[in-house]
Protein backbone atom coordinates (compact mmCIF):
# COMPACT_ATOMS: atom_id res chain seq x y z
CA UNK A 1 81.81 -63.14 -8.97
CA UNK A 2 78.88 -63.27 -11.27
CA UNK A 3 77.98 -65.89 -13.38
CA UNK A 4 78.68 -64.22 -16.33
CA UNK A 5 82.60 -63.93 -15.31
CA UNK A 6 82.33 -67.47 -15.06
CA UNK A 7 81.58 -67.95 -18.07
CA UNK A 8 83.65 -66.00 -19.52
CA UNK A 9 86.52 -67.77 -17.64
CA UNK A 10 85.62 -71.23 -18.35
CA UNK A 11 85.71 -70.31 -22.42
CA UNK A 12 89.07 -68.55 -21.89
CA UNK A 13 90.40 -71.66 -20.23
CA UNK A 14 88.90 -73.75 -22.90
CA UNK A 15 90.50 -71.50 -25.62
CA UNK A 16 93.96 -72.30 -24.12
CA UNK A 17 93.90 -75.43 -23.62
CA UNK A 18 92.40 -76.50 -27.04
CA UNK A 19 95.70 -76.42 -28.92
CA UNK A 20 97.29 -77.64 -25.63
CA UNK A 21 95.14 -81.04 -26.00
CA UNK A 22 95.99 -81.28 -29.64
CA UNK A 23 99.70 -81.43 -29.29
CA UNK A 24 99.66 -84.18 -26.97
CA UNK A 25 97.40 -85.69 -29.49
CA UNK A 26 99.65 -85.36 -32.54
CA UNK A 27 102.87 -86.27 -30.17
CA UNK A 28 100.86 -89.72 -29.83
CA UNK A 29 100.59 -90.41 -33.06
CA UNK A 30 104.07 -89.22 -34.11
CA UNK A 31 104.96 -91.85 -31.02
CA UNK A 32 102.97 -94.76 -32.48
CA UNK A 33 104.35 -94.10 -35.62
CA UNK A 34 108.18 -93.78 -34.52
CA UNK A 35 107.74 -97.04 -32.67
CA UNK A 36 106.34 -98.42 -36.05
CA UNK A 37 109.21 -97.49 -37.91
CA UNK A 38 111.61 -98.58 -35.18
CA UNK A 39 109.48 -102.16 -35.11
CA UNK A 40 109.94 -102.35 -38.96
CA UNK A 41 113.42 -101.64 -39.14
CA UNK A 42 113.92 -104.66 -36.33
CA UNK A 43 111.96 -106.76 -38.67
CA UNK A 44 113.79 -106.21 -41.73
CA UNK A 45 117.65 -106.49 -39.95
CA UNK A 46 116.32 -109.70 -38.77
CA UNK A 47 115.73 -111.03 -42.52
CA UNK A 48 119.21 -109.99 -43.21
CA UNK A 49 120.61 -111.78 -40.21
CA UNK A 50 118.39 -115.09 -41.48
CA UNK A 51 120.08 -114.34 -45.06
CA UNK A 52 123.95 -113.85 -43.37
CA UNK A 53 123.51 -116.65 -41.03
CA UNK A 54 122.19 -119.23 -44.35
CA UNK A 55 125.46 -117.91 -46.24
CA UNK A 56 127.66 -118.71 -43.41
CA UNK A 57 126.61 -122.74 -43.24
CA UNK A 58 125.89 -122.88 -47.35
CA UNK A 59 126.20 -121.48 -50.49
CA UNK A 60 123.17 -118.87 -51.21
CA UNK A 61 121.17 -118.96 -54.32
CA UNK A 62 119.58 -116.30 -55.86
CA UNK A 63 115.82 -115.19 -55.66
CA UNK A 64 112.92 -113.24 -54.10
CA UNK A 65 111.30 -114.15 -51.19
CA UNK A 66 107.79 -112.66 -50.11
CA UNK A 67 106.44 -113.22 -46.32
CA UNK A 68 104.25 -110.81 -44.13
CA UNK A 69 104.83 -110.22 -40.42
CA UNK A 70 102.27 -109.28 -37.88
CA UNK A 71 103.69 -105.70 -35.67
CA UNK A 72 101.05 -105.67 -33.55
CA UNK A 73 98.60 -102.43 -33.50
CA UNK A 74 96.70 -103.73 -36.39
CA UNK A 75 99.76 -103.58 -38.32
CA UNK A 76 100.97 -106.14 -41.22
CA UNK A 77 104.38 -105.84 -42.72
CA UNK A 78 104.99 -106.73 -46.14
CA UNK A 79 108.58 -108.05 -46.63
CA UNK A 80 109.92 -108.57 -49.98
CA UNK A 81 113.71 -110.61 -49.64
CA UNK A 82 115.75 -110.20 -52.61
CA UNK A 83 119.12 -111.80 -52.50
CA UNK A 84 121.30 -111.14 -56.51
CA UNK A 85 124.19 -112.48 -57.18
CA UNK A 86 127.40 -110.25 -58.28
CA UNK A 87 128.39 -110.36 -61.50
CA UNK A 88 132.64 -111.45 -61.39
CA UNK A 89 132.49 -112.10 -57.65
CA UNK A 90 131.28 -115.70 -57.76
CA UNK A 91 130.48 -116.21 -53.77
CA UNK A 92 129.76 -112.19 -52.92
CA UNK A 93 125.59 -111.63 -52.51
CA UNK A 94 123.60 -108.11 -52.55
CA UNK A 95 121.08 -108.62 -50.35
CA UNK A 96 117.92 -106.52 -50.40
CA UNK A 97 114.91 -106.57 -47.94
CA UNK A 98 111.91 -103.75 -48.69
CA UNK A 99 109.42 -103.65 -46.43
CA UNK A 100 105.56 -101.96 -46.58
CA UNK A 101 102.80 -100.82 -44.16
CA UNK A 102 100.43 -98.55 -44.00
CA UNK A 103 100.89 -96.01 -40.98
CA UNK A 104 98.58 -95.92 -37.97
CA UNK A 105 98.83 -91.90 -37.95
CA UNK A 106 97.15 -90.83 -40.92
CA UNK A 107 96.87 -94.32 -42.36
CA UNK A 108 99.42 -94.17 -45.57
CA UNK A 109 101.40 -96.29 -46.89
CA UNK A 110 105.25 -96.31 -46.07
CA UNK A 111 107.93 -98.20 -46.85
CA UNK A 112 111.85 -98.79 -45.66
CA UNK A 113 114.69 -100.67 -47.41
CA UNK A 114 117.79 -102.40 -45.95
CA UNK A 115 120.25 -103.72 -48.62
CA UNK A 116 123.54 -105.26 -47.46
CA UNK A 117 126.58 -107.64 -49.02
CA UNK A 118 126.65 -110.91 -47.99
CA UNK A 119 129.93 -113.06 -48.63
CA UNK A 120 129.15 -116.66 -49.18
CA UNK A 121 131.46 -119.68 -49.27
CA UNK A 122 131.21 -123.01 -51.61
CA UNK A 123 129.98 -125.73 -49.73
């Protein structure tokens, strides 16, 4: 085997495995970012629990509440909680919670919203 045949081997193998090496690389990111969303989502259920839980031991009142949350990763989640009350349905609540980051693949921002109904009873 001469040298050049090496060569020409070792850029052949490097030719293959170049898009090889960049799918694992893009299935990381698409990982980071699924557990992202799926850290996000767990956030924002959370807020609706707090909400459901408050309307179960008093009455609610309407408003907007604005917190952050630290996901780890260099990641800060921006929650907005909106809680309206229905018009004709004195003790029945629509309860909103947005949430914002910005991605660690490809760095832009994202968002998710969980909206529920929360019944309420006079206390």
């Amino acid at each position: 085997m001469t040298l050049v045949e090496v060569l020409v081997g070792a850029v052949t193998l490097a030719l293959c495995a170049a898009p090889i090496l960049g799918s694992v690389s893009w299935m990381r990111l698409r990982a980071a970012e699924t557990t992202t969303q799926g850290l996000v989502t767990n956030a924002l259920a959370e807020q609706i629990s707090l909400v459901q839980s408050l309307g179960r031991a008093t009455a609610l009142s309407a408003g907007t509440t604005k917190t952050s949350q630290s996901l780890g990763g260099g990641v800060t989640l921006a929650i907005t909680r909106t809680v309206a009350s229905i018009a004709g349905k004195p003790r029945l609540y629509d309860v909103r919670v947005d949430g914002a980051w910005t991605a660690r693949a490809g760095g832009g921002a994202r968002s998710l919203t969980l909206e529920t109904y929360v019944f309420s009873p006079d206390n």
